[in-house]
C-alpha atoms as a PDB file:
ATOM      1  CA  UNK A   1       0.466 -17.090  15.289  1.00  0.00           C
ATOM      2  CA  UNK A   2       0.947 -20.518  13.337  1.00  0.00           C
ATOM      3  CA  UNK A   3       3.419 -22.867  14.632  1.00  0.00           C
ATOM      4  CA  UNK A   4       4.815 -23.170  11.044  1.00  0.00           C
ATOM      5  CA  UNK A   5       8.365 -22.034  10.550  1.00  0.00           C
ATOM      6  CA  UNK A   6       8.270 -19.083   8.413  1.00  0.00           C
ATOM      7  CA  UNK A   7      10.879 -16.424   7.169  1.00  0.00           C
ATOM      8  CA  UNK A   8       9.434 -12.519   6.446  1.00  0.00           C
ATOM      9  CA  UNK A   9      10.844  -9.787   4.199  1.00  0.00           C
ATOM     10  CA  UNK A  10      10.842  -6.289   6.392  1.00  0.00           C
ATOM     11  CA  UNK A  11      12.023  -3.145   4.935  1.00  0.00           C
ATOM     12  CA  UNK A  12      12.173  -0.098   7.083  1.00  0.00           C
ATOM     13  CA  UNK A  13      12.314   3.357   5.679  1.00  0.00           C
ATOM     14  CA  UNK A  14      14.340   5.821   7.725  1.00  0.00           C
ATOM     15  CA  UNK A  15      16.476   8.424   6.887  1.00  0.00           C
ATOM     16  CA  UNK A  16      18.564   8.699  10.242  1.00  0.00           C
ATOM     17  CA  UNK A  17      20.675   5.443  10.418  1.00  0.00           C
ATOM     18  CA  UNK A  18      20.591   5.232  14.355  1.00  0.00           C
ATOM     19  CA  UNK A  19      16.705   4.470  13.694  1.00  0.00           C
ATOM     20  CA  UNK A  20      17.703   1.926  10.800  1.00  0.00           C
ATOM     21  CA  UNK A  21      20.514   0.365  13.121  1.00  0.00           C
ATOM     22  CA  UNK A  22      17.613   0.254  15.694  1.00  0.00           C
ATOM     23  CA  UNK A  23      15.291  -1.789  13.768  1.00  0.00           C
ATOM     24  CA  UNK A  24      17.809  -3.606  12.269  1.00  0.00           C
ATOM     25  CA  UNK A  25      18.965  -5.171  15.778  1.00  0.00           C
ATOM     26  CA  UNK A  26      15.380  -5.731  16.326  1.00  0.00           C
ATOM     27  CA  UNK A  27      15.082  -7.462  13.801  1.00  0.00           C
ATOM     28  CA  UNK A  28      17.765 -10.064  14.700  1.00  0.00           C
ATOM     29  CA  UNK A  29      16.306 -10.930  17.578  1.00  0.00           C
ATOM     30  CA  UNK A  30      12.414 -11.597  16.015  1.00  0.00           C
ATOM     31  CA  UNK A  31      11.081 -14.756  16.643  1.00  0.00           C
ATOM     32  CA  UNK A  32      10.608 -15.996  12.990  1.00  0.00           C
ATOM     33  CA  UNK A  33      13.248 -15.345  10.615  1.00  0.00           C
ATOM     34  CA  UNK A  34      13.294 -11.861   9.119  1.00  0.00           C
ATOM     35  CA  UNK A  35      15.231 -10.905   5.959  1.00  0.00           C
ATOM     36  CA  UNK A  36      15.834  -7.398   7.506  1.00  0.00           C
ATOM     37  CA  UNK A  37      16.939  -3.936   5.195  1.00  0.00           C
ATOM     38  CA  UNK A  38      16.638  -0.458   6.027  1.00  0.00           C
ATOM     39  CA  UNK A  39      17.098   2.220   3.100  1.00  0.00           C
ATOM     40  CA  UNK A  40      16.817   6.276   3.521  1.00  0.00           C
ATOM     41  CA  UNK A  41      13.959   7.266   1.143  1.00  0.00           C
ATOM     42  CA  UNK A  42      15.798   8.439  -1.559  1.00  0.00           C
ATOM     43  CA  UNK A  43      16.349   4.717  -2.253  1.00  0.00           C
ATOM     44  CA  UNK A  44      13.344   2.917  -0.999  1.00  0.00           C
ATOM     45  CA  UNK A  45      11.145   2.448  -3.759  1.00  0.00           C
ATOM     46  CA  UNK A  46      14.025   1.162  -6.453  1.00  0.00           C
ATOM     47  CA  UNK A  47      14.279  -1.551  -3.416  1.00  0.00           C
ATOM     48  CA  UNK A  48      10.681  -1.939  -3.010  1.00  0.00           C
ATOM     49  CA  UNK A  49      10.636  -2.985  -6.867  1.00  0.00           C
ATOM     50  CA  UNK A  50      13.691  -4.903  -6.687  1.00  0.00           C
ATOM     51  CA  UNK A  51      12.919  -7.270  -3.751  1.00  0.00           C
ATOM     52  CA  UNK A  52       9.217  -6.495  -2.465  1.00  0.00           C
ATOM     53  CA  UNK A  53       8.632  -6.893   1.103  1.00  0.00           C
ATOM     54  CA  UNK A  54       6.217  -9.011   3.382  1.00  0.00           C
ATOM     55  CA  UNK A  55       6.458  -5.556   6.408  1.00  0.00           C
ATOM     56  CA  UNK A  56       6.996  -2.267   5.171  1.00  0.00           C
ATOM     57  CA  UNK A  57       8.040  -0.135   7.893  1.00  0.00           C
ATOM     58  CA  UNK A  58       7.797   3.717   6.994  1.00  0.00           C
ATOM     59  CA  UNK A  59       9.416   6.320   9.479  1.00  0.00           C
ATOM     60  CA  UNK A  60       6.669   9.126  10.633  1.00  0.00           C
ATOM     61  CA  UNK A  61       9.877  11.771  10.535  1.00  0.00           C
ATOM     62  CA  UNK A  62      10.229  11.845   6.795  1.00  0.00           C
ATOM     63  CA  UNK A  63       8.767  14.675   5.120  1.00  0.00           C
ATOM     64  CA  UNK A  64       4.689  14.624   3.935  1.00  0.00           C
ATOM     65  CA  UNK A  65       6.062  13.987   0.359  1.00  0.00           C
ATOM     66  CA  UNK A  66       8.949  11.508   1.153  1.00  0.00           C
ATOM     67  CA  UNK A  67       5.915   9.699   2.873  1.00  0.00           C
ATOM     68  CA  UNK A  68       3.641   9.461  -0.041  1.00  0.00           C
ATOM     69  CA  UNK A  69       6.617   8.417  -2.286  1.00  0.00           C
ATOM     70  CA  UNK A  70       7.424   5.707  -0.229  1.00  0.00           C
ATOM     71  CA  UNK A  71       4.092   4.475   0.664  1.00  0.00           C
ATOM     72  CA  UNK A  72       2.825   4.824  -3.128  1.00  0.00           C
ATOM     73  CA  UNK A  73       6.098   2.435  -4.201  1.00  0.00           C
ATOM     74  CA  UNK A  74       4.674  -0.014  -1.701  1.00  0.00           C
ATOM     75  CA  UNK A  75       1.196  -0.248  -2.631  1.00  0.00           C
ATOM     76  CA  UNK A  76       2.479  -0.959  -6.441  1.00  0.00           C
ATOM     77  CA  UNK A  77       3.547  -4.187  -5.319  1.00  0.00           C
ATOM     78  CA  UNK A  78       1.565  -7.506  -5.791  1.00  0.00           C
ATOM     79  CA  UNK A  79       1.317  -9.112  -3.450  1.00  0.00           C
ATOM     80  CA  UNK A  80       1.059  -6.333  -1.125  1.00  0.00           C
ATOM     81  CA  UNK A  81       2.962  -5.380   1.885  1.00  0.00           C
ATOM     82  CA  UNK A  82       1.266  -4.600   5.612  1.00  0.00           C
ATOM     83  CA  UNK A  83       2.721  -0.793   5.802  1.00  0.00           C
ATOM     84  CA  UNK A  84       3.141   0.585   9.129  1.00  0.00           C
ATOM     85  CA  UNK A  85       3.736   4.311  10.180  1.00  0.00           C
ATOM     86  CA  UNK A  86       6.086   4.600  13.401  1.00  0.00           C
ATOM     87  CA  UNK A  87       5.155   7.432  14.726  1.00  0.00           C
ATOM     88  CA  UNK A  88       4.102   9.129  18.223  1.00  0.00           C
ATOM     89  CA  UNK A  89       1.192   8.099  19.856  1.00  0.00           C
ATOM     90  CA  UNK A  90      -1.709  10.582  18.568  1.00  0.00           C
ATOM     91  CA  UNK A  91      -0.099  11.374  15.422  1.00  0.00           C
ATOM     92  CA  UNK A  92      -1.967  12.097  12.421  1.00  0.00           C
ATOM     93  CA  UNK A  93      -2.158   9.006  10.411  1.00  0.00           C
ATOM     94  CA  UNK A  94      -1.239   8.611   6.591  1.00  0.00           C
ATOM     95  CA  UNK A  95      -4.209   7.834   4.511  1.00  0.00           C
ATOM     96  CA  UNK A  96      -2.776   4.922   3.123  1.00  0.00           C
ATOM     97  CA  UNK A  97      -1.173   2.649   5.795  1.00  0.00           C
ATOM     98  CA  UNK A  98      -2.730   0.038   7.057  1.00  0.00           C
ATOM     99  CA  UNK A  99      -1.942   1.059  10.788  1.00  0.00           C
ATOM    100  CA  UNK A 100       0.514   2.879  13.066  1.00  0.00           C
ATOM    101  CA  UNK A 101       3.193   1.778  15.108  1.00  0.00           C
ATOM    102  CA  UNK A 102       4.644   3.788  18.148  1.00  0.00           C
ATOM    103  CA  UNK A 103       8.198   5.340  17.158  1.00  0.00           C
ATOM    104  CA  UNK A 104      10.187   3.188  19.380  1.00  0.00           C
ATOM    105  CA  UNK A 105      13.398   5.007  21.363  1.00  0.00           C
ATOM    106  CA  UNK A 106      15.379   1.715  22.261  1.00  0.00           C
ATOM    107  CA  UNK A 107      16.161  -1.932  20.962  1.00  0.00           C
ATOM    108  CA  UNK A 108      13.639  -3.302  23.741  1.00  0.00           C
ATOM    109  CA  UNK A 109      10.867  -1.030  21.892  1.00  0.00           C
ATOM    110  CA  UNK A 110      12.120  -1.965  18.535  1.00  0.00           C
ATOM    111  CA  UNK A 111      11.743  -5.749  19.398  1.00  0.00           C
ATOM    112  CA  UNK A 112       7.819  -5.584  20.727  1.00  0.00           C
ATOM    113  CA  UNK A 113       7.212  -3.702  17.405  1.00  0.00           C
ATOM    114  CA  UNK A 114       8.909  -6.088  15.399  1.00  0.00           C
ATOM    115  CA  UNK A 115       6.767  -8.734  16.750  1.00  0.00           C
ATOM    116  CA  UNK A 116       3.861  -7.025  16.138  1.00  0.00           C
ATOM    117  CA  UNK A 117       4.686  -6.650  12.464  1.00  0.00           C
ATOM    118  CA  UNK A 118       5.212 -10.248  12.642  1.00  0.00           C
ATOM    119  CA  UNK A 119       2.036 -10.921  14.288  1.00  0.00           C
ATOM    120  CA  UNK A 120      -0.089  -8.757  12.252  1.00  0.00           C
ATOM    121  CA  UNK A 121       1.319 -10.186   8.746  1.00  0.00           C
ATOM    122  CA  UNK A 122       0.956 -14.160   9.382  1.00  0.00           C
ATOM    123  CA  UNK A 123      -2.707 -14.599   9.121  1.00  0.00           C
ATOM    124  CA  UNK A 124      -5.014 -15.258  12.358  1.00  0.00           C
ATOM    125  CA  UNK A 125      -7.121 -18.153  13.113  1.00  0.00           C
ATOM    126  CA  UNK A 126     -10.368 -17.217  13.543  1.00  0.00           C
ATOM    127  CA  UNK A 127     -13.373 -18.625  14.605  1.00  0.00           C
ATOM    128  CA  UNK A 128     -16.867 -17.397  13.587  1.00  0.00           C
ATOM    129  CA  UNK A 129     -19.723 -19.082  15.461  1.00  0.00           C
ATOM    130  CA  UNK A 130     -23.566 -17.850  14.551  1.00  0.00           C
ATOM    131  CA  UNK A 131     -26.353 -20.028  14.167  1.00  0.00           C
ATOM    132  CA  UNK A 132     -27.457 -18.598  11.467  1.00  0.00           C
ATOM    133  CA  UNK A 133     -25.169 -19.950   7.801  1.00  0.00           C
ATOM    134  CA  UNK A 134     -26.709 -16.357   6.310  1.00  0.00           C
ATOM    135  CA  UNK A 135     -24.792 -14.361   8.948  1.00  0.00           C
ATOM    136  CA  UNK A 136     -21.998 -16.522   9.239  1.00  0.00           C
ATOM    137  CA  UNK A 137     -21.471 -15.918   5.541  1.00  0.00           C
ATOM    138  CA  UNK A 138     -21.572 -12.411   5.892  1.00  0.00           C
ATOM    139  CA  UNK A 139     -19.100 -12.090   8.111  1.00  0.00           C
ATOM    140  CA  UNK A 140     -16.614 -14.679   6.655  1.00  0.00           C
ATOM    141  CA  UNK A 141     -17.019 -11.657   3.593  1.00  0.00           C
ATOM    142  CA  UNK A 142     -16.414  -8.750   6.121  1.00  0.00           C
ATOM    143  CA  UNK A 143     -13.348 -10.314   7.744  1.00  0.00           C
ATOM    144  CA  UNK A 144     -12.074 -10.982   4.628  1.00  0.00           C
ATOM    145  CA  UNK A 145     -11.688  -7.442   3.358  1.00  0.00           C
ATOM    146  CA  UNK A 146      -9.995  -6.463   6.172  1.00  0.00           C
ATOM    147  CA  UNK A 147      -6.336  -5.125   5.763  1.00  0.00           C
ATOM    148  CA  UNK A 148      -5.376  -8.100   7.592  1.00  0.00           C
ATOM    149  CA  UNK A 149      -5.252 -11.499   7.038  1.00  0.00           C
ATOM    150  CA  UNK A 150      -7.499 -13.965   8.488  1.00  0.00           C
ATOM    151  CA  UNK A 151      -7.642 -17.668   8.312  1.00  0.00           C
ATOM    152  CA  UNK A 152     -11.530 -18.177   8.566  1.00  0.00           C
ATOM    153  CA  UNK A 153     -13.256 -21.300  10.440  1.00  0.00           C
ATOM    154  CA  UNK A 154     -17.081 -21.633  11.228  1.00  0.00           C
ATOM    155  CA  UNK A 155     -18.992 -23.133  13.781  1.00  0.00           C
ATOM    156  CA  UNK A 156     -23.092 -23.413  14.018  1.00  0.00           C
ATOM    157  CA  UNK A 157     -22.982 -23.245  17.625  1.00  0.00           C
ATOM    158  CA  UNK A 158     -21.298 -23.021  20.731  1.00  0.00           C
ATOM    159  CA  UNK A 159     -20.522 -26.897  21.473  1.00  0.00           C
ATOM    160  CA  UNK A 160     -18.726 -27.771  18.268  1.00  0.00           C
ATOM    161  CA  UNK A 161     -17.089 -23.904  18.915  1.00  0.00           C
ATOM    162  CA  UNK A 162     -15.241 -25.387  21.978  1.00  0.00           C
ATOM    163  CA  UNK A 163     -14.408 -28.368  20.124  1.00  0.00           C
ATOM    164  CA  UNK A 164     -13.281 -26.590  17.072  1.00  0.00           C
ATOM    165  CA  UNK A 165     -11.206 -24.826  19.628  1.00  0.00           C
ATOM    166  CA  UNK A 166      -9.525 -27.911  21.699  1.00  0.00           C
ATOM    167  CA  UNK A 167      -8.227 -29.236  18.497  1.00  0.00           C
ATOM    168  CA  UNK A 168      -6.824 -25.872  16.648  1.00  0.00           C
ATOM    169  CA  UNK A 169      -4.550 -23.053  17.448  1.00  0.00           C
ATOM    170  CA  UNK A 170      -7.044 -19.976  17.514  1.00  0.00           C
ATOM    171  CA  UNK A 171      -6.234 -16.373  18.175  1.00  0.00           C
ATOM    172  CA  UNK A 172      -9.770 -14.526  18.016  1.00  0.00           C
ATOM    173  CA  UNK A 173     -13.258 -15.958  18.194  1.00  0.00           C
ATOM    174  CA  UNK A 174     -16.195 -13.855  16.546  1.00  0.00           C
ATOM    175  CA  UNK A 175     -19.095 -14.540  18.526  1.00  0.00           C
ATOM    176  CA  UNK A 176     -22.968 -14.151  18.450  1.00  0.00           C
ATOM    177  CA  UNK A 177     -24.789 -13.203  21.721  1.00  0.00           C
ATOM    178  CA  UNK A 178     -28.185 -14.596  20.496  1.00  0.00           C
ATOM    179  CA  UNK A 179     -27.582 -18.417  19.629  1.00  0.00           C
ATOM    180  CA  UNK A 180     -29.514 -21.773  20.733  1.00  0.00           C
ATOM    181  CA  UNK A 181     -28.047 -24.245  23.555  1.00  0.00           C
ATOM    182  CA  UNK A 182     -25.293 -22.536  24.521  1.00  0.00           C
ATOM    183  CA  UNK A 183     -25.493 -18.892  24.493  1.00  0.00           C
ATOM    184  CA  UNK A 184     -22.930 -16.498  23.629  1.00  0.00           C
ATOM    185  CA  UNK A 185     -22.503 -15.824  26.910  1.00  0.00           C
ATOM    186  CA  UNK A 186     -22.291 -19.439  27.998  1.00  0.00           C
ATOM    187  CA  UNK A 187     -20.159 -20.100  25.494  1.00  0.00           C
ATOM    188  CA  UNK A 188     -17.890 -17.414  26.053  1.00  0.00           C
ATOM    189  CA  UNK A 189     -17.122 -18.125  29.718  1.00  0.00           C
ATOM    190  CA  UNK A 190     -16.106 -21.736  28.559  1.00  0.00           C
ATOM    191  CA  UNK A 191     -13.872 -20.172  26.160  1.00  0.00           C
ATOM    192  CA  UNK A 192     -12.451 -17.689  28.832  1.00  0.00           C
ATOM    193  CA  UNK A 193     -11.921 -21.644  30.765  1.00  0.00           C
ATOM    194  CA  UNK A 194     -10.419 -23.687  28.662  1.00  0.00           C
ATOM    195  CA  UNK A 195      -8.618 -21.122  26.105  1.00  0.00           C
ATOM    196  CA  UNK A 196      -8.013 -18.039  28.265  1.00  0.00           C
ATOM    197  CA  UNK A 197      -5.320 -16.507  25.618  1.00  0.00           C
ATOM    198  CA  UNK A 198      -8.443 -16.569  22.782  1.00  0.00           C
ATOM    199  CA  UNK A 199      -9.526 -13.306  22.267  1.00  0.00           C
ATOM    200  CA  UNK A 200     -13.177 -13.173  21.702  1.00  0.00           C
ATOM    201  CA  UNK A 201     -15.592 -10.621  20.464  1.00  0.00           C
ATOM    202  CA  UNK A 202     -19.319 -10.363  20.633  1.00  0.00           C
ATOM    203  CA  UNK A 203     -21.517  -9.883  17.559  1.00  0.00           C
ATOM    204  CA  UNK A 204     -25.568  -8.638  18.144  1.00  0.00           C
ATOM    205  CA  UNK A 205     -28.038  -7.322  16.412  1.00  0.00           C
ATOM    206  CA  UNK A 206     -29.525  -5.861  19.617  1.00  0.00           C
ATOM    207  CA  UNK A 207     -28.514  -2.181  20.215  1.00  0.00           C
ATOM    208  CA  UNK A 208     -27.876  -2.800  24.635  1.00  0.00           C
ATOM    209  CA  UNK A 209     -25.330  -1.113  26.014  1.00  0.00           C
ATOM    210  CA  UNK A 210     -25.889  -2.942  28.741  1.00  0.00           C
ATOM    211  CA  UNK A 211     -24.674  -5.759  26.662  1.00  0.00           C
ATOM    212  CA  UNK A 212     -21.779  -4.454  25.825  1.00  0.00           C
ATOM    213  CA  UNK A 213     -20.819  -4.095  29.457  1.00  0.00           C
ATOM    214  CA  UNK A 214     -21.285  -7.099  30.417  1.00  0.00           C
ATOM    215  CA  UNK A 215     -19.772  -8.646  27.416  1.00  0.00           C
ATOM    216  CA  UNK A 216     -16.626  -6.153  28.169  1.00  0.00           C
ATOM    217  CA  UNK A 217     -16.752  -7.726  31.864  1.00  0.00           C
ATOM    218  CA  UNK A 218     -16.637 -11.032  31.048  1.00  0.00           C
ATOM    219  CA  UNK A 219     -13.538 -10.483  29.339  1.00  0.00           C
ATOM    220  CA  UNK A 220     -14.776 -10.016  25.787  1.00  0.00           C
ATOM    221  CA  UNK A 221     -11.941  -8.137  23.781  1.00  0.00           C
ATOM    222  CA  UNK A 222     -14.388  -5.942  21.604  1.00  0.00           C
ATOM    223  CA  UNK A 223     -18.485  -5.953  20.945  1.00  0.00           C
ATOM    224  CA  UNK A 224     -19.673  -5.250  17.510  1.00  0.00           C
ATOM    225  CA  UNK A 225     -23.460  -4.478  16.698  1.00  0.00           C
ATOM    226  CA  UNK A 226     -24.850  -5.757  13.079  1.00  0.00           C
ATOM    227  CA  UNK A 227     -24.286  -4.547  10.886  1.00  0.00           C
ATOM    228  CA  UNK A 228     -20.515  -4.205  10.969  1.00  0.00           C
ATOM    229  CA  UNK A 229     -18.013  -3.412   8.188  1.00  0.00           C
ATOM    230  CA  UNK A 230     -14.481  -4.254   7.374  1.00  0.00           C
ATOM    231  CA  UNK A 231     -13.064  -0.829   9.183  1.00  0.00           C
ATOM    232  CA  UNK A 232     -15.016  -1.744  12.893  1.00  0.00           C
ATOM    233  CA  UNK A 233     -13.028  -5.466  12.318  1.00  0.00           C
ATOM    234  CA  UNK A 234      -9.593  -3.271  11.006  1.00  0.00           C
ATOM    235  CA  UNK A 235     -10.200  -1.422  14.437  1.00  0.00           C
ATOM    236  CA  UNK A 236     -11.041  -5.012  16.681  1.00  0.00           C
ATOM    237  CA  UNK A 237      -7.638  -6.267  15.097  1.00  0.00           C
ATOM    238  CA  UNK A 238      -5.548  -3.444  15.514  1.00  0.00           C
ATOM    239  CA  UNK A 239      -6.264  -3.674  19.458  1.00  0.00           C
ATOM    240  CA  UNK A 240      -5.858  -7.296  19.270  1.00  0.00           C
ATOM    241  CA  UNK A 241      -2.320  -6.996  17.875  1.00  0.00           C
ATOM    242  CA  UNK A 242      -1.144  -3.753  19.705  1.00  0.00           C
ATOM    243  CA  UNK A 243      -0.935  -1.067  17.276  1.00  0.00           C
ATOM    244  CA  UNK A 244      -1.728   2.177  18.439  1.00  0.00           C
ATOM    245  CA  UNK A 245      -4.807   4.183  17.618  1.00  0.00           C
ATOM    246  CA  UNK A 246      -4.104   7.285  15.704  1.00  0.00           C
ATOM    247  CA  UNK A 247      -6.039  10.697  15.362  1.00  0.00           C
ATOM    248  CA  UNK A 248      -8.444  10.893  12.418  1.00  0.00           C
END
């Protein structure tokens, strides 16, 4: 997450008001500023048009067309909200979020979800290091349709990767196995040295599971084969910022 100070609109769509007094006190306690309201869904989209939102929040426990209503009044706006589903873990999820949250049953559960909604809203630093300018291209375009936002850096190789990394405040690395001088591997156990909190993941065009585990071992976050598309990196990110995997 940057280091800049910034302040985030959240609306939460609930219609019991213990929930909305949940997130609410959440809310208070983020660790960015949040300009926090909570409407039933009778109500939600006239405030979705009125003030927009940065986090739309939409409770799993309204009905399938209360749902769609609210969801639908959210994707009208420009710019566009991240819009969340708290719901069970394994529930069904909405065609049109961009991910699920767990429904959280205290203020303590609240809070960690709030932060993720933080999280996933101000955009990542990312690194992409590939040898190859074609790839690296390609994959600046992939990451970039992704529901998320990402701001996108490049390195050539693994060197200037690590240096890229001493002087910036990364969050994920996207990383080729196959690369001169230092190898992805190499250059992925420096990583897991000097900047043990940046998650990396390994990109190859070789189909090796045995790859894959040893990528996984050496404390890779995810492995991605070529060609990948922007709903394998909407998957990667969701893991990376803790939202739950729903069925379907």
């Amino acid at each position: 997450m940057s280091g800049d100070l910034v302040s985030l609109r959240m609306l939460v769509i609930a219609a019991a008001l213990p929930d909305q007094e949940l997130w609410r006190q959440a809310a208070a306690m983020a660790s960015v500023p949040v300009d926090f309201t909570a409407h039933p869904p009778a109500s939600a989209a006239g405030a979705l048009a009125k003030d927009g939102a940065d986090i739309c929040v939409v409770d799993g426990d309204l009905s399938d067309a209360e749902q769609t209503a609210v969801i639908a009044a959210a994707r009208a706006l420009q710019p566009a909200p991240l819009v969340f589903m708290a719901a069970p873990q394994g529930s069904a999820r909405h065609e049109r979020v961009d991910s699920m949250l767990s429904k959280p049953s205290n203020v303590d559960d609240a809070r960690t979800l709030v932060e993720i909604c933080v999280r996933a809203k101000i955009p990542s630093r990312v690194l992409i290091v590939d040898d190859s300018g074609t790839m690296r291209s390609i994959v600046r375009k992939i990451l970039s349709a992704s529901h998320f936002k990402l701001d996108i850096h490049e390195a050539a190789e693994g060197i200037a990767a690590l240096n890229q990394l001493r002087g910036g405040n990364f969050g994920m690395v996207f990383l080729d196995y196959n690369m001169p001088g230092l190898n992805g591997f190499e250059t992925l156990a420096e990583i897991k040295r000097e900047a043990p909190n940046v998650a990396v993941v390994m990109m190859t065009s070789t189909a090796d599971n045995a790859i894959a585990d040893r990528a996984h071992a050496a404390g890779a976050l995810a492995f991605l084969k070529k060609p990948f598309y922007p709903a394998d990196i909407d998957k990667v990110l969701e893991r990376y910022y803790g939202l739950h995997a729903p069925r379907g």
